[in-house]
PDB file of N, CA and C in Angstrom:
ATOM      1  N   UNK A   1       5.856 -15.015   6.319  1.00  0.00           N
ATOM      2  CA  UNK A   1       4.688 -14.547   7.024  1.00  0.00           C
ATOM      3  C   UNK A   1       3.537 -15.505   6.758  1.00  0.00           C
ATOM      4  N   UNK A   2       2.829 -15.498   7.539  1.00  0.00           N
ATOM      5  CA  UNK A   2       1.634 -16.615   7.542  1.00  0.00           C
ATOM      6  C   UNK A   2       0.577 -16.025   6.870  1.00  0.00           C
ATOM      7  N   UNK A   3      -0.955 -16.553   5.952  1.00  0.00           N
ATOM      8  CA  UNK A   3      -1.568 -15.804   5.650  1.00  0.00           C
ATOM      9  C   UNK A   3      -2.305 -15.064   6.290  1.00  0.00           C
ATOM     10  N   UNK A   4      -2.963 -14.967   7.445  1.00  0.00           N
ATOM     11  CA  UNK A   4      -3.403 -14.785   8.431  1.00  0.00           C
ATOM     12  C   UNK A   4      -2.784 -13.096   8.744  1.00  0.00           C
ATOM     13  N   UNK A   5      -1.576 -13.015   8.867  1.00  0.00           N
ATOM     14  CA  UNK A   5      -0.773 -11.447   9.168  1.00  0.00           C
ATOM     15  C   UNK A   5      -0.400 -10.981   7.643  1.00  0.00           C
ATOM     16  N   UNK A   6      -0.436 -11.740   6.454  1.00  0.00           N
ATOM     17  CA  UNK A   6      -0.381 -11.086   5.017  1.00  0.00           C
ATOM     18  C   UNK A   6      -1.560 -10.708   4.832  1.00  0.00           C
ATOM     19  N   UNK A   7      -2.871 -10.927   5.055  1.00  0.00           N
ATOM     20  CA  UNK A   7      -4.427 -10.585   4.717  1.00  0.00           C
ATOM     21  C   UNK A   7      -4.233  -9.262   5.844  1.00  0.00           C
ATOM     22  N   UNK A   8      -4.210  -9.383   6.967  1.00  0.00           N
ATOM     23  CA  UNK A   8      -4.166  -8.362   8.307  1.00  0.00           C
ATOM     24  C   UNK A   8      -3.236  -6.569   7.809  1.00  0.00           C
ATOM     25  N   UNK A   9      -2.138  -7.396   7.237  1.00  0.00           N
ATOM     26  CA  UNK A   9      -1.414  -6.394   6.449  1.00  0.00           C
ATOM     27  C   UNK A   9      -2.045  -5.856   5.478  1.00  0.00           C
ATOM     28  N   UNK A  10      -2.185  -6.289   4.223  1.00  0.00           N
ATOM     29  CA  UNK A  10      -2.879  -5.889   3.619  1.00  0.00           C
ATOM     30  C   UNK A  10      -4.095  -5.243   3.230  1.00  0.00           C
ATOM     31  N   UNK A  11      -4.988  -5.203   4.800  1.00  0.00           N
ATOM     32  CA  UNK A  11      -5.882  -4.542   4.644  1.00  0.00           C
ATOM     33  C   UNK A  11      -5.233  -2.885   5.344  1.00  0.00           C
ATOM     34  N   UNK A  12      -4.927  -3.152   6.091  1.00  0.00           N
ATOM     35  CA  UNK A  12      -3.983  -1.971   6.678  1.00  0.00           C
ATOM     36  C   UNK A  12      -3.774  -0.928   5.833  1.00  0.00           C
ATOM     37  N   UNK A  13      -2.888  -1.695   4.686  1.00  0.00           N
ATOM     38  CA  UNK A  13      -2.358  -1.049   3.803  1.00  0.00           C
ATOM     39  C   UNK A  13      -2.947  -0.048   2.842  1.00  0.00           C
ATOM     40  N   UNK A  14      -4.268  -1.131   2.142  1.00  0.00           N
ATOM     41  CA  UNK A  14      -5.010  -0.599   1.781  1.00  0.00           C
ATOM     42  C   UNK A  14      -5.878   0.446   2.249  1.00  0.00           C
ATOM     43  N   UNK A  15      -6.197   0.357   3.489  1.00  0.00           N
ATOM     44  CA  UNK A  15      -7.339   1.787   4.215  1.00  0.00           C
ATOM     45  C   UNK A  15      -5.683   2.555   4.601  1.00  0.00           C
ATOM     46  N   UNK A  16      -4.842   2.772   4.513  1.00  0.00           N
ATOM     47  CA  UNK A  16      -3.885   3.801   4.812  1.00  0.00           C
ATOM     48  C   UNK A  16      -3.834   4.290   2.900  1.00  0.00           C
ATOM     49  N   UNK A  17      -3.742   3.509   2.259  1.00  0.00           N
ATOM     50  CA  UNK A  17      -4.132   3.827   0.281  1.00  0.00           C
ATOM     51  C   UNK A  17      -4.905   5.036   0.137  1.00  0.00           C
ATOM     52  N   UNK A  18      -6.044   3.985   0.299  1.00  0.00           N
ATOM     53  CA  UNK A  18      -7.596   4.692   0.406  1.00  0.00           C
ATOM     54  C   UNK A  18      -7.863   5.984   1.634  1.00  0.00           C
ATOM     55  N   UNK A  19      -7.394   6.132   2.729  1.00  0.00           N
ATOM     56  CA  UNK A  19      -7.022   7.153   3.218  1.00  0.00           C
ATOM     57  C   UNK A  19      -6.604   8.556   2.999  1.00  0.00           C
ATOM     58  N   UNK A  20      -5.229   7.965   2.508  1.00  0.00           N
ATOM     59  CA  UNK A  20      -4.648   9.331   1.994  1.00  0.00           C
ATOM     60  C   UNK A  20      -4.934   9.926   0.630  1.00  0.00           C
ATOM     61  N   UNK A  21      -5.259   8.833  -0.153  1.00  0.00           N
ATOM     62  CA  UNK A  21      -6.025   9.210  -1.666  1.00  0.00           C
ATOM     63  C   UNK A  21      -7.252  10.447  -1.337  1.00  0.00           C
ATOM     64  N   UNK A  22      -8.133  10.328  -0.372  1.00  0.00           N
ATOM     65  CA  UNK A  22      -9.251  11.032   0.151  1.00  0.00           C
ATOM     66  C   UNK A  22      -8.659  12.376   0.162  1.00  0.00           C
ATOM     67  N   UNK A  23      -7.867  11.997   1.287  1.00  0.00           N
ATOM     68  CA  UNK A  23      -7.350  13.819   1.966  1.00  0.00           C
ATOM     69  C   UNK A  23      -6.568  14.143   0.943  1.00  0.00           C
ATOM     70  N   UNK A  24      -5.429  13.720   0.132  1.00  0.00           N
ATOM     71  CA  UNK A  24      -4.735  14.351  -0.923  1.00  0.00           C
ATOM     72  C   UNK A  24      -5.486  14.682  -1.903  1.00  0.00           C
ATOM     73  N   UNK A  25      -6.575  14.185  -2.277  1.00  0.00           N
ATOM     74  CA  UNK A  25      -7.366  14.936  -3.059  1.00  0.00           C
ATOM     75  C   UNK A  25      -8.325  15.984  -3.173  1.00  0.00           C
ATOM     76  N   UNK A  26      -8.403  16.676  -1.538  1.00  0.00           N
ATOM     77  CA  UNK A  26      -9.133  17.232  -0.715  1.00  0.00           C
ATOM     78  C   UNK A  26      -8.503  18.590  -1.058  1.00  0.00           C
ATOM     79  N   UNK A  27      -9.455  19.746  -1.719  1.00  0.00           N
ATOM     80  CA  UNK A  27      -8.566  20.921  -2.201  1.00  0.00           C
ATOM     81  C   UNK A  27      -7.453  21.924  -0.607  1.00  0.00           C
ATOM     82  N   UNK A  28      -7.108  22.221  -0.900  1.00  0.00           N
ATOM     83  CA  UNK A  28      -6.594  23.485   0.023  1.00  0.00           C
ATOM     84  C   UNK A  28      -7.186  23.789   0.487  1.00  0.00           C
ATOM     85  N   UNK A  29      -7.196  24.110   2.253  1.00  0.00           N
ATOM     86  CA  UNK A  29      -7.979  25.397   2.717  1.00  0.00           C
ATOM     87  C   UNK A  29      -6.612  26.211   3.392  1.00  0.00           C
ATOM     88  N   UNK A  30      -6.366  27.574   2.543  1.00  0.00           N
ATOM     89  CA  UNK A  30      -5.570  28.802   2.415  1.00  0.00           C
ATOM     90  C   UNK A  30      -5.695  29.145   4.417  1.00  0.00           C
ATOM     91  N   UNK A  31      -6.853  29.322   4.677  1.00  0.00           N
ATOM     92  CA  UNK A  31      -7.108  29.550   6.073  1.00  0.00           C
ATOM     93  C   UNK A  31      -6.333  29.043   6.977  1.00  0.00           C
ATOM     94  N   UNK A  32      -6.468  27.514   6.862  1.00  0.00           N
ATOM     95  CA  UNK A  32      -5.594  26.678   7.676  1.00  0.00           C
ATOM     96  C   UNK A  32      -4.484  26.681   7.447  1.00  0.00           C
ATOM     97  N   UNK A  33      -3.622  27.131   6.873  1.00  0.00           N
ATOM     98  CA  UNK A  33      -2.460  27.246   6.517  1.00  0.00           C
ATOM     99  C   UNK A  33      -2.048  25.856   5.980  1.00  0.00           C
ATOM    100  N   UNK A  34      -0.881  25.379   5.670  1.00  0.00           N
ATOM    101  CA  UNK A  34      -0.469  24.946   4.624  1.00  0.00           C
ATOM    102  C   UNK A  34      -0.665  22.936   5.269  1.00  0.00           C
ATOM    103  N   UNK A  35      -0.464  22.015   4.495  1.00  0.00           N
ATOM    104  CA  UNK A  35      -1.056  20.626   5.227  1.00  0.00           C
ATOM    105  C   UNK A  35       0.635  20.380   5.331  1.00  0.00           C
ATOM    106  N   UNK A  36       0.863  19.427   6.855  1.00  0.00           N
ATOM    107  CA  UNK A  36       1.809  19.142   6.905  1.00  0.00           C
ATOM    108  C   UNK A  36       2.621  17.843   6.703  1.00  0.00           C
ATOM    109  N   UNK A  37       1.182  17.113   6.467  1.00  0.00           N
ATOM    110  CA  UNK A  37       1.615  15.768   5.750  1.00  0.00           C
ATOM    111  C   UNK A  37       1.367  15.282   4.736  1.00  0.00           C
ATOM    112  N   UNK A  38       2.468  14.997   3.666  1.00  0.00           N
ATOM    113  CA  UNK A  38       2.204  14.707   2.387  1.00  0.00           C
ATOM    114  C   UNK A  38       1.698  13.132   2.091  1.00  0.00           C
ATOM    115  N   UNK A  39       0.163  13.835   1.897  1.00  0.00           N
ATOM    116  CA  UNK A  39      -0.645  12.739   1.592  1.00  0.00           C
ATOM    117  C   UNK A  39      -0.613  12.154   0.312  1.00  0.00           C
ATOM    118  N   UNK A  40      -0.354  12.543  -0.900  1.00  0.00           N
ATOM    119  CA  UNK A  40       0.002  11.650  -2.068  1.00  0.00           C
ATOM    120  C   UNK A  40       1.285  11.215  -1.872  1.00  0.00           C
ATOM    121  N   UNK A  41       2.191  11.300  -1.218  1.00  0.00           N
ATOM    122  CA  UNK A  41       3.410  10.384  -1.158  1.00  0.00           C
ATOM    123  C   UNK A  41       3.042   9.507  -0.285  1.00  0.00           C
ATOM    124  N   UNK A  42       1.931   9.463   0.608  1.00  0.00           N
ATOM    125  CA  UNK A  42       1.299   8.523   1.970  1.00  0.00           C
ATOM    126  C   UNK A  42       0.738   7.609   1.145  1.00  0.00           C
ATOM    127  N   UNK A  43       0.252   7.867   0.180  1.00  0.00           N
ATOM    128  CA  UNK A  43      -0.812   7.229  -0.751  1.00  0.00           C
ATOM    129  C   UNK A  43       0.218   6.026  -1.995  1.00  0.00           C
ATOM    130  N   UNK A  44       1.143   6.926  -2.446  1.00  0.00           N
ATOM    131  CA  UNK A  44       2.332   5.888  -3.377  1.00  0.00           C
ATOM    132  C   UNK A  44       3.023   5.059  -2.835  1.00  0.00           C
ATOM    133  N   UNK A  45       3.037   5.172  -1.491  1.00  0.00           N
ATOM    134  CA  UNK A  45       4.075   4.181  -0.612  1.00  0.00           C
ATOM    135  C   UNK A  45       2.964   3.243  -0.436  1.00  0.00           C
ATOM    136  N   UNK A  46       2.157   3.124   0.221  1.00  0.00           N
ATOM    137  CA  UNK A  46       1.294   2.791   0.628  1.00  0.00           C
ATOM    138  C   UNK A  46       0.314   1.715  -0.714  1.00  0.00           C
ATOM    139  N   UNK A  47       0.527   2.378  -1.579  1.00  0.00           N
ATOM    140  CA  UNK A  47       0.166   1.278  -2.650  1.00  0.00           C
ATOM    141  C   UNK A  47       1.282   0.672  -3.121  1.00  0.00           C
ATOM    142  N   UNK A  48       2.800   0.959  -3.166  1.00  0.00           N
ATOM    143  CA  UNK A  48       3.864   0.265  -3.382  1.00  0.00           C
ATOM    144  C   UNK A  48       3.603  -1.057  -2.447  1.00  0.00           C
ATOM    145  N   UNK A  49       3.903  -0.656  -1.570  1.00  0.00           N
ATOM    146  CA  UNK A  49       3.588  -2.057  -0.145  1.00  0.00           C
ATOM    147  C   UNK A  49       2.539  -3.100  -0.580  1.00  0.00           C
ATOM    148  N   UNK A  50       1.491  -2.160  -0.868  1.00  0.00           N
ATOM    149  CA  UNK A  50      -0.228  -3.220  -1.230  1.00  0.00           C
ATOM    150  C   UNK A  50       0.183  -4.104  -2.318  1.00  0.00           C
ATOM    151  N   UNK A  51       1.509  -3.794  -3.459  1.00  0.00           N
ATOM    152  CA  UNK A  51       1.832  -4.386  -4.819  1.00  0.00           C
ATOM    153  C   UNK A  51       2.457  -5.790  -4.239  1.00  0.00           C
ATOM    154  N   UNK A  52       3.417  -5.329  -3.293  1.00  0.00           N
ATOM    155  CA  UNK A  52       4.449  -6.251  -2.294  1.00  0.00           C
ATOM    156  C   UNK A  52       3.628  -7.289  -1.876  1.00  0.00           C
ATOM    157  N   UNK A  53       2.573  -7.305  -0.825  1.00  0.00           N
ATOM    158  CA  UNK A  53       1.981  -8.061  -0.020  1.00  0.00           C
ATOM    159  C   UNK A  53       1.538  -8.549  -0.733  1.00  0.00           C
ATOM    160  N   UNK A  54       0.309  -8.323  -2.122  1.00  0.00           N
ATOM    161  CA  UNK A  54      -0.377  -8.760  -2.991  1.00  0.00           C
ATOM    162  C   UNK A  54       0.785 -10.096  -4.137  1.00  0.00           C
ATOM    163  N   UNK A  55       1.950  -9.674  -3.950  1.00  0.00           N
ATOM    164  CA  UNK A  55       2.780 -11.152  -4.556  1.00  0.00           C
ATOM    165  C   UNK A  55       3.538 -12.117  -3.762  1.00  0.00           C
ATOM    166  N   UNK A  56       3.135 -11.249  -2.280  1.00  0.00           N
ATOM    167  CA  UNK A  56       3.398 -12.536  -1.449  1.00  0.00           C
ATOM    168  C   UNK A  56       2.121 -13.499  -1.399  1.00  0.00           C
ATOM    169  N   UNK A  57       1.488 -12.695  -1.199  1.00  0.00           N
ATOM    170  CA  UNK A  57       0.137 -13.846  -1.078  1.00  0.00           C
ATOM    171  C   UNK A  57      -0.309 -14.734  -2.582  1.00  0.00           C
ATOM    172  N   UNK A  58       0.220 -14.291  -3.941  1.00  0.00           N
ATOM    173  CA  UNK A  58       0.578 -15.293  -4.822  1.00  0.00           C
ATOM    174  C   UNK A  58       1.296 -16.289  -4.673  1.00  0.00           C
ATOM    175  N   UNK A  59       1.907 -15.464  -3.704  1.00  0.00           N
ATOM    176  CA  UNK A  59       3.501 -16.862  -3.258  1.00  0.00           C
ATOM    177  C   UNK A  59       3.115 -18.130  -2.439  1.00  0.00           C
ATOM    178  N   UNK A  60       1.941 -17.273  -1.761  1.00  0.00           N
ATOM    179  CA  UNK A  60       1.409 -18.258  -0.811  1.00  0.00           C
ATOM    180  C   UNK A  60       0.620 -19.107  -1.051  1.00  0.00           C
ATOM    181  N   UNK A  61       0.071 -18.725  -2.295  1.00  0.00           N
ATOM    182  CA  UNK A  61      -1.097 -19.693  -2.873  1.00  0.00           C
ATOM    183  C   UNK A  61      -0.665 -21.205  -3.945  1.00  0.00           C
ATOM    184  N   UNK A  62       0.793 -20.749  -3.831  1.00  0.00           N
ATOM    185  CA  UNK A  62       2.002 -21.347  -4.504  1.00  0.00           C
ATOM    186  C   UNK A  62       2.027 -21.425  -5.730  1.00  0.00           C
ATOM    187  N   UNK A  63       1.698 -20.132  -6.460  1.00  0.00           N
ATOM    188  CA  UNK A  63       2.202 -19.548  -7.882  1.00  0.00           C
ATOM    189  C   UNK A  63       3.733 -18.962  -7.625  1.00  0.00           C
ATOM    190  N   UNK A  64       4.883 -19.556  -8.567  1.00  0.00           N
ATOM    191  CA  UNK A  64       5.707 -18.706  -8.517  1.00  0.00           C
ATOM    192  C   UNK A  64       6.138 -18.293  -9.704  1.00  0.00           C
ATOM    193  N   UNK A  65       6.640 -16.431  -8.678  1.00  0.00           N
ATOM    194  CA  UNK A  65       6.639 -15.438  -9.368  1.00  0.00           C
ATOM    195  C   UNK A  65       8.719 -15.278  -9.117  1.00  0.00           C
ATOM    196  N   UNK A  66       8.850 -14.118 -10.341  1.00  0.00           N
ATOM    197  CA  UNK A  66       9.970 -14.097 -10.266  1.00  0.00           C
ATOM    198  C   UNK A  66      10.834 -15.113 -11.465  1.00  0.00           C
ATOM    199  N   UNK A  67      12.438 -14.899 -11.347  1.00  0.00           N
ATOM    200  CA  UNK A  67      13.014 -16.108 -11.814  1.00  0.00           C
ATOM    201  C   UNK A  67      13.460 -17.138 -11.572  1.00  0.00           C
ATOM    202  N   UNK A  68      13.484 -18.086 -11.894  1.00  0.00           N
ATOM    203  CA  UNK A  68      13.135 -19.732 -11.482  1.00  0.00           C
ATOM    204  C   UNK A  68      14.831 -19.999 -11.002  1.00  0.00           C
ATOM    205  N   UNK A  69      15.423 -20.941 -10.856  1.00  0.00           N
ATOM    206  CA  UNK A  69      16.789 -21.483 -10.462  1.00  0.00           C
ATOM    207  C   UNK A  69      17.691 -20.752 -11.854  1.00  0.00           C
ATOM    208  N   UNK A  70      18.385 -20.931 -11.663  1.00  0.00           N
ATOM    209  CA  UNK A  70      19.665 -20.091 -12.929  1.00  0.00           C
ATOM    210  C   UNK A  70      21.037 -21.373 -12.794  1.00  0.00           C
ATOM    211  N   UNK A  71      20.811 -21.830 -14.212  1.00  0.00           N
ATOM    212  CA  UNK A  71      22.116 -22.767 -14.248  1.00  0.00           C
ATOM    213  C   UNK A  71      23.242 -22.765 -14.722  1.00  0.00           C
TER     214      UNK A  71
END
């Protein structure tokens, strides 16, 4: 991926993070009956991914990560 669509991604990612962090932390309302989308699992995926993109774009800056050749 080019940096250009890794930065584009990554912000994505992050306001879908920061998103669901909001509403999952947002108490119950009993009235409305029950929420049907699980926003702290919206929120763990969603920062899993941000971990992902965030060591591609190390990759890109040409730090490498990971293990090297194996002989």
């Amino acid at each position: 991926m080019s940096l250009t669509l890794t930065l584009g991604l990554g912000a994505v990612l992050l306001a879908l993070t920061l998103f669901a962090a909001w509403r999952g932390a947002r108490p119950p309302d009993l009235r409305r009956g029950p929420r049907l989308i699980p926003y702290r699992f919206l929120m763990l995926m969603g920062a899993a991914g941000l971990i992902v993109i965030l060591v591609h774009l190390v990759n890109l800056m040409g730090v490498t990560t990971g293990r090297g050749p194996v002989y």
